[in-house]
PDB file of N, CA and C in Angstrom:
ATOM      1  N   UNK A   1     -14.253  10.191   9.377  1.00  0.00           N
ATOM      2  CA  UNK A   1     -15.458   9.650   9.953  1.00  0.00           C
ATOM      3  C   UNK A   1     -16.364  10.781  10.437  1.00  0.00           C
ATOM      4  N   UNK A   2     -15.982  11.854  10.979  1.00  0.00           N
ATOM      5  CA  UNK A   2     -16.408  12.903  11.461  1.00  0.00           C
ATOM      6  C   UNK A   2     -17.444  13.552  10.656  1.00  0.00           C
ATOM      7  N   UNK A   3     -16.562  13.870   9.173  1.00  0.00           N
ATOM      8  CA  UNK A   3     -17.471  14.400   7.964  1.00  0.00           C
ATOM      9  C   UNK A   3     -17.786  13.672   7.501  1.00  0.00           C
ATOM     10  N   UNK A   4     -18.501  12.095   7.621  1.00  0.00           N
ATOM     11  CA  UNK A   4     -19.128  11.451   7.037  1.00  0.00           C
ATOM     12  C   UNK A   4     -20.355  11.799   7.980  1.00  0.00           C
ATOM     13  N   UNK A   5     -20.272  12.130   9.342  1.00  0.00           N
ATOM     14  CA  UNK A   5     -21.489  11.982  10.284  1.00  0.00           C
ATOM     15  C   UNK A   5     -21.918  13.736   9.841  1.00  0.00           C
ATOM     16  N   UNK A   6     -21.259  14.393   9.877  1.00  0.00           N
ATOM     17  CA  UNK A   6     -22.207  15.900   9.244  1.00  0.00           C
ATOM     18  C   UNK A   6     -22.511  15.901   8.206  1.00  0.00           C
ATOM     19  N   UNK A   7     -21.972  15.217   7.350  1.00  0.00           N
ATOM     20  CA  UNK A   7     -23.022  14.988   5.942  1.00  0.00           C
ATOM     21  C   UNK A   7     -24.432  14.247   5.872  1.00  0.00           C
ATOM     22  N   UNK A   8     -24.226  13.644   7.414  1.00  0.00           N
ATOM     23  CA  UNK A   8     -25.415  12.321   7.261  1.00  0.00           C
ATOM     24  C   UNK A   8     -25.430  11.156   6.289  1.00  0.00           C
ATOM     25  N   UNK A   9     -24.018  11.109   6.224  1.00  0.00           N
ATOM     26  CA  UNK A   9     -23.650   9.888   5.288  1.00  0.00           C
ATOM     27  C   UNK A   9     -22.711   8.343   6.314  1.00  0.00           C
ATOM     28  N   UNK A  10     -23.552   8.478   7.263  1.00  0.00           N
ATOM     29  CA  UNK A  10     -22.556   7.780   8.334  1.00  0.00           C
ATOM     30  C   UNK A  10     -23.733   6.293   8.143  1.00  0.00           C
ATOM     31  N   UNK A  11     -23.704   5.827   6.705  1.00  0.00           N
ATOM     32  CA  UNK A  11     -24.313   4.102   7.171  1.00  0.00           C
ATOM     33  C   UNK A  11     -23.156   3.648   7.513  1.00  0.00           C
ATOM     34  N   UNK A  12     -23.610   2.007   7.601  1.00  0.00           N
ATOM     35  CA  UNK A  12     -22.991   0.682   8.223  1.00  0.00           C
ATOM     36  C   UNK A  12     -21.667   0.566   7.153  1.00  0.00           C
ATOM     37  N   UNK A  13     -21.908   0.908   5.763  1.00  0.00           N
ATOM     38  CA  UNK A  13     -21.289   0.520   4.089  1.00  0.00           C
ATOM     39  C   UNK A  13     -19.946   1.471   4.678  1.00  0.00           C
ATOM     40  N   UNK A  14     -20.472   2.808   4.506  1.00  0.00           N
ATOM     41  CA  UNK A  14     -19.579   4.095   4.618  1.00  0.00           C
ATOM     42  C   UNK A  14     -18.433   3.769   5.646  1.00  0.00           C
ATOM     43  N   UNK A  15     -18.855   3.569   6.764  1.00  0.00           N
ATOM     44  CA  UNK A  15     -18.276   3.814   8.023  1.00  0.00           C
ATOM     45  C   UNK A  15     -17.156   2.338   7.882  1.00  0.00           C
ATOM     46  N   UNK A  16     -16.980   1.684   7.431  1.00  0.00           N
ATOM     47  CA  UNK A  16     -16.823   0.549   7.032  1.00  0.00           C
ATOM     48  C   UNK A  16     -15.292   0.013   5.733  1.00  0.00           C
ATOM     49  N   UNK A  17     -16.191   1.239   4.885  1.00  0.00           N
ATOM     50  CA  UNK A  17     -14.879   1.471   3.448  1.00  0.00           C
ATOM     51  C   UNK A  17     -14.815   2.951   3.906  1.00  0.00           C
ATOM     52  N   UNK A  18     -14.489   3.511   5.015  1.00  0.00           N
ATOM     53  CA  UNK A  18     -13.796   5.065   4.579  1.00  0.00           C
ATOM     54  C   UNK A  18     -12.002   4.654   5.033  1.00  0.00           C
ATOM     55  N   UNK A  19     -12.177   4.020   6.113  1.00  0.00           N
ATOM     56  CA  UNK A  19     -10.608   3.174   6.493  1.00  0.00           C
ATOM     57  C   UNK A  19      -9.923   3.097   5.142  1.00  0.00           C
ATOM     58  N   UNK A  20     -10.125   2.417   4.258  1.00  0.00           N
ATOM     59  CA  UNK A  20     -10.112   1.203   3.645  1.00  0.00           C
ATOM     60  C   UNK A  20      -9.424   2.547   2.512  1.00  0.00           C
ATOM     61  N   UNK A  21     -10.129   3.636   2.231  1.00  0.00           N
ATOM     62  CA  UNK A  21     -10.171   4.338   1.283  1.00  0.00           C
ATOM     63  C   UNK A  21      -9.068   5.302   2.275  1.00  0.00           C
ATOM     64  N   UNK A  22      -9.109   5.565   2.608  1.00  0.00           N
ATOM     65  CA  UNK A  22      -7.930   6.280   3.232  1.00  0.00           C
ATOM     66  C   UNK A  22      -6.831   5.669   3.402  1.00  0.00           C
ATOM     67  N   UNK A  23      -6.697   4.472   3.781  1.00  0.00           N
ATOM     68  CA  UNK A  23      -5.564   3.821   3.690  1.00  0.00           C
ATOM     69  C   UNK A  23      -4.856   3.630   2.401  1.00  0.00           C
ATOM     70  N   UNK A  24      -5.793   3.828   1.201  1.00  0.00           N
ATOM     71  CA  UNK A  24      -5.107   3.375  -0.077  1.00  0.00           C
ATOM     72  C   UNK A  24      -4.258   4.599  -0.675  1.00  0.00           C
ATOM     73  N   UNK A  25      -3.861   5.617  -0.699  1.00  0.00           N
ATOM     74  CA  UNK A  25      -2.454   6.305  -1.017  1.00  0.00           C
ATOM     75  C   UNK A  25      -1.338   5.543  -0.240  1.00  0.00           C
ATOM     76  N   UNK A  26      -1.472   4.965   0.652  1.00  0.00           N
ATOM     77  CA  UNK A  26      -0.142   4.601   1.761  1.00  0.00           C
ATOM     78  C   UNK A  26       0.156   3.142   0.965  1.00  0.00           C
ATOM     79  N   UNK A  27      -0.551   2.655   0.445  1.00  0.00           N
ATOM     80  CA  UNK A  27      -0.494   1.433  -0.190  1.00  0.00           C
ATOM     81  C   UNK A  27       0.010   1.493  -1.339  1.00  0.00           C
ATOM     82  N   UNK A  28      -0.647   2.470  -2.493  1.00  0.00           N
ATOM     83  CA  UNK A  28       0.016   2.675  -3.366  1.00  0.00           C
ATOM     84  C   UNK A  28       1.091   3.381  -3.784  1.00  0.00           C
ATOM     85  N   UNK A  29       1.607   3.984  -2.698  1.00  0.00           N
ATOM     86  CA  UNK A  29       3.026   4.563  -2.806  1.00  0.00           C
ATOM     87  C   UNK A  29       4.200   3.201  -2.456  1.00  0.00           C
ATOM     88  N   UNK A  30       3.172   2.239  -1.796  1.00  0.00           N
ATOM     89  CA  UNK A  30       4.244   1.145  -1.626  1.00  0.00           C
ATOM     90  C   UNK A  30       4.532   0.694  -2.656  1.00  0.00           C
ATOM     91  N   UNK A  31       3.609   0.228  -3.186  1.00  0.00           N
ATOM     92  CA  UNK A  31       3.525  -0.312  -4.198  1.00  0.00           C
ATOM     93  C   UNK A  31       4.649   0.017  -5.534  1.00  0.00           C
ATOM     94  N   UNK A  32       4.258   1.125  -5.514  1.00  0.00           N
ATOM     95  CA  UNK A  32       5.558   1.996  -6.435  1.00  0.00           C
ATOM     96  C   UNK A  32       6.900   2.274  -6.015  1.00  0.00           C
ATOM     97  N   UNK A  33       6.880   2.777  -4.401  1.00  0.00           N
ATOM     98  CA  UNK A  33       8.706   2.520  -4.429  1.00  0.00           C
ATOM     99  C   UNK A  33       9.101   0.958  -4.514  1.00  0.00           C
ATOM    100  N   UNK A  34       8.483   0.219  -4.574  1.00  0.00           N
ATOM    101  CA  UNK A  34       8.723  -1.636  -4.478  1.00  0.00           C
ATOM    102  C   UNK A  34       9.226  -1.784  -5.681  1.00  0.00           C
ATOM    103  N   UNK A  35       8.642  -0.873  -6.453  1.00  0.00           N
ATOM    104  CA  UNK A  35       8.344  -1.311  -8.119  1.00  0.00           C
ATOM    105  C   UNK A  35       9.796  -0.175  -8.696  1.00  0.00           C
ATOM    106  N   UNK A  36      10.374   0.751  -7.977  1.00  0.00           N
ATOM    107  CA  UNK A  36      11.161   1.216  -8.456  1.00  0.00           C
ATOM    108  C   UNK A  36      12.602   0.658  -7.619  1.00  0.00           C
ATOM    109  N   UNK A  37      12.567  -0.013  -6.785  1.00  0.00           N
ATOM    110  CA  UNK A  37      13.275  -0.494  -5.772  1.00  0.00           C
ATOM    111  C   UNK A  37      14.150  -1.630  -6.743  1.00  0.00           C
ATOM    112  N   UNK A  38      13.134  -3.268  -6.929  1.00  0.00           N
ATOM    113  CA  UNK A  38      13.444  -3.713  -7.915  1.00  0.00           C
ATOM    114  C   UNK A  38      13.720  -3.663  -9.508  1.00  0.00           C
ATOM    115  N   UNK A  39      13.100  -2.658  -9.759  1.00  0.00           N
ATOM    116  CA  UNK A  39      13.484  -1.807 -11.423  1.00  0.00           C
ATOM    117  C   UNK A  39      15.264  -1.673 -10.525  1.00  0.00           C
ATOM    118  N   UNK A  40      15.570  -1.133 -10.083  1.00  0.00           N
ATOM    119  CA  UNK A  40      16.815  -0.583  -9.633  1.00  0.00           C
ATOM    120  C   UNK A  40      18.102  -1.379  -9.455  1.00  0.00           C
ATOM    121  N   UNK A  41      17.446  -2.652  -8.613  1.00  0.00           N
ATOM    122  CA  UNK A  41      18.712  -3.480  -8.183  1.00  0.00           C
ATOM    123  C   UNK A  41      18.326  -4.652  -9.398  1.00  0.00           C
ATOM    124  N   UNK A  42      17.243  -5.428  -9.646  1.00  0.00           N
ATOM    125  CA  UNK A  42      17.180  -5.823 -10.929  1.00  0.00           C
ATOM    126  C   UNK A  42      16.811  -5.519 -12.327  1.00  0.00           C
ATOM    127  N   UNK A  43      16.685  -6.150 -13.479  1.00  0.00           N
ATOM    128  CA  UNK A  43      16.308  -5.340 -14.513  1.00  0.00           C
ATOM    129  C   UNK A  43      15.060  -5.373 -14.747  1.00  0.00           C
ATOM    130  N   UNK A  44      14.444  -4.579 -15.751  1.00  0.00           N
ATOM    131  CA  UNK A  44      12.901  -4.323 -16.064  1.00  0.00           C
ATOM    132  C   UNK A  44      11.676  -5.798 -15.973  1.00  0.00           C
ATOM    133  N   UNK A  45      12.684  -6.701 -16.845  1.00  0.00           N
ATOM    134  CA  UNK A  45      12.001  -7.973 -16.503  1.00  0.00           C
ATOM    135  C   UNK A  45      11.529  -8.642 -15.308  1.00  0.00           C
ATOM    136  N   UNK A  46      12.472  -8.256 -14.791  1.00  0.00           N
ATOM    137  CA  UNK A  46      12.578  -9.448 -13.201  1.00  0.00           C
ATOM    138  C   UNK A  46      12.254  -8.263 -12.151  1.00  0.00           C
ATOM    139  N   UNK A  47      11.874  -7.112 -12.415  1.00  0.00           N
ATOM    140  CA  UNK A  47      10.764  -6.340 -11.703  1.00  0.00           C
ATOM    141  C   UNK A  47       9.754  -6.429 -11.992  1.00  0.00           C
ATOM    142  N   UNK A  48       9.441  -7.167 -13.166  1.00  0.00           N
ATOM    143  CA  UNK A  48       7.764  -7.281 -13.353  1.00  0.00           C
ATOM    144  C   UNK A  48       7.312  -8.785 -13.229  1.00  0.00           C
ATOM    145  N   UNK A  49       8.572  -9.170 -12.814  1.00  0.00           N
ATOM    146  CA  UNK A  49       8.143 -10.920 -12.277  1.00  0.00           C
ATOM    147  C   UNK A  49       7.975 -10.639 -10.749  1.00  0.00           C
ATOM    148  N   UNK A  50       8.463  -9.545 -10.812  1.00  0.00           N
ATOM    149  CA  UNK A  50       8.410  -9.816  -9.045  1.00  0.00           C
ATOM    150  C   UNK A  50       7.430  -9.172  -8.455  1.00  0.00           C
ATOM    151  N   UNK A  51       7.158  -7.757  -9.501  1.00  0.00           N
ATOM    152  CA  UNK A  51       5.439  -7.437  -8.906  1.00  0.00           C
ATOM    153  C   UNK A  51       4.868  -7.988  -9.125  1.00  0.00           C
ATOM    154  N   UNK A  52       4.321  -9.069  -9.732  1.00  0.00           N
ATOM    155  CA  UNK A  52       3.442 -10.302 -10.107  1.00  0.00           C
ATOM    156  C   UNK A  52       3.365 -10.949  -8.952  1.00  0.00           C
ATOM    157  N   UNK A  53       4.369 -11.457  -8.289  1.00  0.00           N
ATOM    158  CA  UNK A  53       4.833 -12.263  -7.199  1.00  0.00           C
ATOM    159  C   UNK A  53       3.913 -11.481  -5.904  1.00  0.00           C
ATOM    160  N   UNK A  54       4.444 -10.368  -6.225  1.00  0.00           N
ATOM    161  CA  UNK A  54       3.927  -9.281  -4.830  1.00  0.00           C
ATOM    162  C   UNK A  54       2.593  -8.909  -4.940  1.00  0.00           C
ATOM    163  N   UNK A  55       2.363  -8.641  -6.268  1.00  0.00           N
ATOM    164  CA  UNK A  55       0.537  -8.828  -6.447  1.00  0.00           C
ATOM    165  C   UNK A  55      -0.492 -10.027  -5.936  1.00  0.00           C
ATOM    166  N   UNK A  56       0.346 -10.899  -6.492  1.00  0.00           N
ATOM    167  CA  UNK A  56      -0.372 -12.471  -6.092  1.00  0.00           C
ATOM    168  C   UNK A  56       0.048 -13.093  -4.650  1.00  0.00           C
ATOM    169  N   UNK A  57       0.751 -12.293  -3.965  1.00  0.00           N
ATOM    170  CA  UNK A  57       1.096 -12.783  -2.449  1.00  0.00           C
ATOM    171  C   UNK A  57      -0.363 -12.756  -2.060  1.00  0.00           C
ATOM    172  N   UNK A  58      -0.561 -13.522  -1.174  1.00  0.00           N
ATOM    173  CA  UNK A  58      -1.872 -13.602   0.018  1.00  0.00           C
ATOM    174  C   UNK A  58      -1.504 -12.877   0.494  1.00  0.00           C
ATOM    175  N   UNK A  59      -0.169 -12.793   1.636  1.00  0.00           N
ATOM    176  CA  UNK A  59      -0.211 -11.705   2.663  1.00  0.00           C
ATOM    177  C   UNK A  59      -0.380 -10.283   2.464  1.00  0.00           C
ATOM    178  N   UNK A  60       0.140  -9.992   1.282  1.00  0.00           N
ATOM    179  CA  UNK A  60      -0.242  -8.392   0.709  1.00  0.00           C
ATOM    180  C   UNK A  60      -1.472  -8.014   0.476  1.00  0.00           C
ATOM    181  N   UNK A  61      -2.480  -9.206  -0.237  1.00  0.00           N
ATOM    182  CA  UNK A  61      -3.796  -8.607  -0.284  1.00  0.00           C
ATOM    183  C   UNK A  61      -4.707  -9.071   0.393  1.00  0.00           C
ATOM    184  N   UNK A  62      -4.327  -9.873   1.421  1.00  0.00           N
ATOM    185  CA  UNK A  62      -5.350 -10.139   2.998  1.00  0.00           C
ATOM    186  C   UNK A  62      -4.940  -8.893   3.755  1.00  0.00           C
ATOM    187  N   UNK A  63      -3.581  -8.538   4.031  1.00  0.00           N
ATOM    188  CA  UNK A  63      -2.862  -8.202   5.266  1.00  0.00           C
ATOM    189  C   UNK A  63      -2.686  -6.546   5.037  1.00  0.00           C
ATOM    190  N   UNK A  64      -2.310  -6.468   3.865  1.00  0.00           N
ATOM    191  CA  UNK A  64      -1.599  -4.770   3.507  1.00  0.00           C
ATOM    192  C   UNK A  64      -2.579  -3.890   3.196  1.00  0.00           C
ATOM    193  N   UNK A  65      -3.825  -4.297   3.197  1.00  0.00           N
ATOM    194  CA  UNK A  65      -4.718  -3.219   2.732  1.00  0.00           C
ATOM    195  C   UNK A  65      -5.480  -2.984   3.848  1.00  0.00           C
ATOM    196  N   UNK A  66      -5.609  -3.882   4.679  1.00  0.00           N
ATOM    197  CA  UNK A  66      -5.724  -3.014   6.105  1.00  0.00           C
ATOM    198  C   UNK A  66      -5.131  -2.365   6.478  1.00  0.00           C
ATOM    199  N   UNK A  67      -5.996  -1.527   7.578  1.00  0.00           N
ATOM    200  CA  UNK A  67      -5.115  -0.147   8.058  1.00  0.00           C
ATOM    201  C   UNK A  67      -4.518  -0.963   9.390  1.00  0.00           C
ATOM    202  N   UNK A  68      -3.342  -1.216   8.863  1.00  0.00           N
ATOM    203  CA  UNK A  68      -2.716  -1.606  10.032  1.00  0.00           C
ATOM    204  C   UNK A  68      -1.179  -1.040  10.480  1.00  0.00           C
ATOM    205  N   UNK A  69      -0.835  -0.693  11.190  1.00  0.00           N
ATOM    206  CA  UNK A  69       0.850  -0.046  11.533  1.00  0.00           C
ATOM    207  C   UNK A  69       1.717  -0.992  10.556  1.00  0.00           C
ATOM    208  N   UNK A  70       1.532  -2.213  10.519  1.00  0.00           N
ATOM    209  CA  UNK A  70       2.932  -2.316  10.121  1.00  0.00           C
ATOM    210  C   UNK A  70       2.905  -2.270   8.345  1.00  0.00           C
ATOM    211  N   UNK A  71       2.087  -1.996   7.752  1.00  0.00           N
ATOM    212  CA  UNK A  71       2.148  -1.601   6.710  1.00  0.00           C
ATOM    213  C   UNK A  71       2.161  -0.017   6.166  1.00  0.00           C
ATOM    214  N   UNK A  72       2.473   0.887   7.450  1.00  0.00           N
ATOM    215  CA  UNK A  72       2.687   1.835   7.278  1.00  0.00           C
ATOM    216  C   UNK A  72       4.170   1.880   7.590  1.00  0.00           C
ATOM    217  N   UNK A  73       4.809   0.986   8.440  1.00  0.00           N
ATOM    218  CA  UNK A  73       6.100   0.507   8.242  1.00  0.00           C
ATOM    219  C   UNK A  73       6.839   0.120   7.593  1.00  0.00           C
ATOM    220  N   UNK A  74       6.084  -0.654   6.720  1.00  0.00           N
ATOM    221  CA  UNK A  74       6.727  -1.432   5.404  1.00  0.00           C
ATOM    222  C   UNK A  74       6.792  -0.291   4.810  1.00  0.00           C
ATOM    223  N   UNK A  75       6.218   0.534   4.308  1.00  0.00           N
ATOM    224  CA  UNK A  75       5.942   1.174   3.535  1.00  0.00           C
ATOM    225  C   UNK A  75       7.325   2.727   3.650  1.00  0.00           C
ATOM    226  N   UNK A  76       7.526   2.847   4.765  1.00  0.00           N
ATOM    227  CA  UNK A  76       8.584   4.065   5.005  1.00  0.00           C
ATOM    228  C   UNK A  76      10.113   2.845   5.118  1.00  0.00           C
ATOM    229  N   UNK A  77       9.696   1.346   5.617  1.00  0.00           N
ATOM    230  CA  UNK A  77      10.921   0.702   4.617  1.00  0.00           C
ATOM    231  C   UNK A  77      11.452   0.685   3.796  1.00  0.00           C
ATOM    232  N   UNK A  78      10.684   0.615   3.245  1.00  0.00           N
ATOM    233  CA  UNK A  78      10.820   0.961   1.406  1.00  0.00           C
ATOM    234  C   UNK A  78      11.236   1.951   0.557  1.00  0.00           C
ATOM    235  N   UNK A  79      10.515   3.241   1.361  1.00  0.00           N
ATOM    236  CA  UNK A  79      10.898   4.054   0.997  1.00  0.00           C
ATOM    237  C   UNK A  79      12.367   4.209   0.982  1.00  0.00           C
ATOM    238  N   UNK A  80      12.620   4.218   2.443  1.00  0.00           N
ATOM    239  CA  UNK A  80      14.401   4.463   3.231  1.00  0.00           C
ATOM    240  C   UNK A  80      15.110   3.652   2.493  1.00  0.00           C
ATOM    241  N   UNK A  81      14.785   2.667   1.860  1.00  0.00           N
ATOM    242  CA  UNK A  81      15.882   1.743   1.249  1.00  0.00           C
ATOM    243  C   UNK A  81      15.976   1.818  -0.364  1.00  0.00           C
ATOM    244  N   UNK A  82      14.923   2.640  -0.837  1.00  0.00           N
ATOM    245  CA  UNK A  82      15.201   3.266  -2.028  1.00  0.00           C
ATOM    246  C   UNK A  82      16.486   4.462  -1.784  1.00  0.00           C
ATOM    247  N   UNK A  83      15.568   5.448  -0.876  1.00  0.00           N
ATOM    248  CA  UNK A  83      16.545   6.359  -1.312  1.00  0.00           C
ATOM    249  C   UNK A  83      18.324   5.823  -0.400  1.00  0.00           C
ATOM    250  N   UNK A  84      18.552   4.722  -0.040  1.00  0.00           N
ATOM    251  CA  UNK A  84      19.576   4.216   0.773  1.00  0.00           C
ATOM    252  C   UNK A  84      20.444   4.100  -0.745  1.00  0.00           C
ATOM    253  N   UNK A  85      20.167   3.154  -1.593  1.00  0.00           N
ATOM    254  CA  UNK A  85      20.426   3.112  -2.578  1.00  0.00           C
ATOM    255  C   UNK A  85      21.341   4.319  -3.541  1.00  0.00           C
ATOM    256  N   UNK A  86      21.039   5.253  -3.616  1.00  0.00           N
ATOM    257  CA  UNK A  86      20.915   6.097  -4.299  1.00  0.00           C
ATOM    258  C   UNK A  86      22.539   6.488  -3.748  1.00  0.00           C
TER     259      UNK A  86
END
């Protein structure tokens, strides 16, 4: 937010989606240990039924793409229980 205001790029739009855009590596790393999680304990098929499932959840794409803690939680869940696995 800081270097959006010394650039003089600090509109209403910016200030608004920089969250939003910063939050999305934390999302898409979920996304992928989820996706290697179920590749793992089920097979190729029924990991891609289930990211379907997890794509088309409401709560994931109302809830998880905000910057909110507990999806930075979920997210080191996921992780830990991949490499738990292993």
């Amino acid at each position: 937010m800081y270097l959006c205001k010394l650039l003089s790029i600090d509109t209403n739009f910016v200030v608004r989606v920089v969250p939003y855009i910063a939050h999305l590596p934390i999302v898409l790393l979920n996304d992928w240990f989820m996706w290697k999680v179920s590749k793992r304990i089920l097979n190729r098929d029924a990991a891609r039924l289930a990211f379907l499932f997890l794509f088309f959840n409401r709560f994931e794409t109302m809830h998880m793409t905000r910057t909110l803690t507990n999806s930075i939680e979920q997210m080191f869940t996921v992780v830990a229980f991949y490499f738990y696995l292993d």
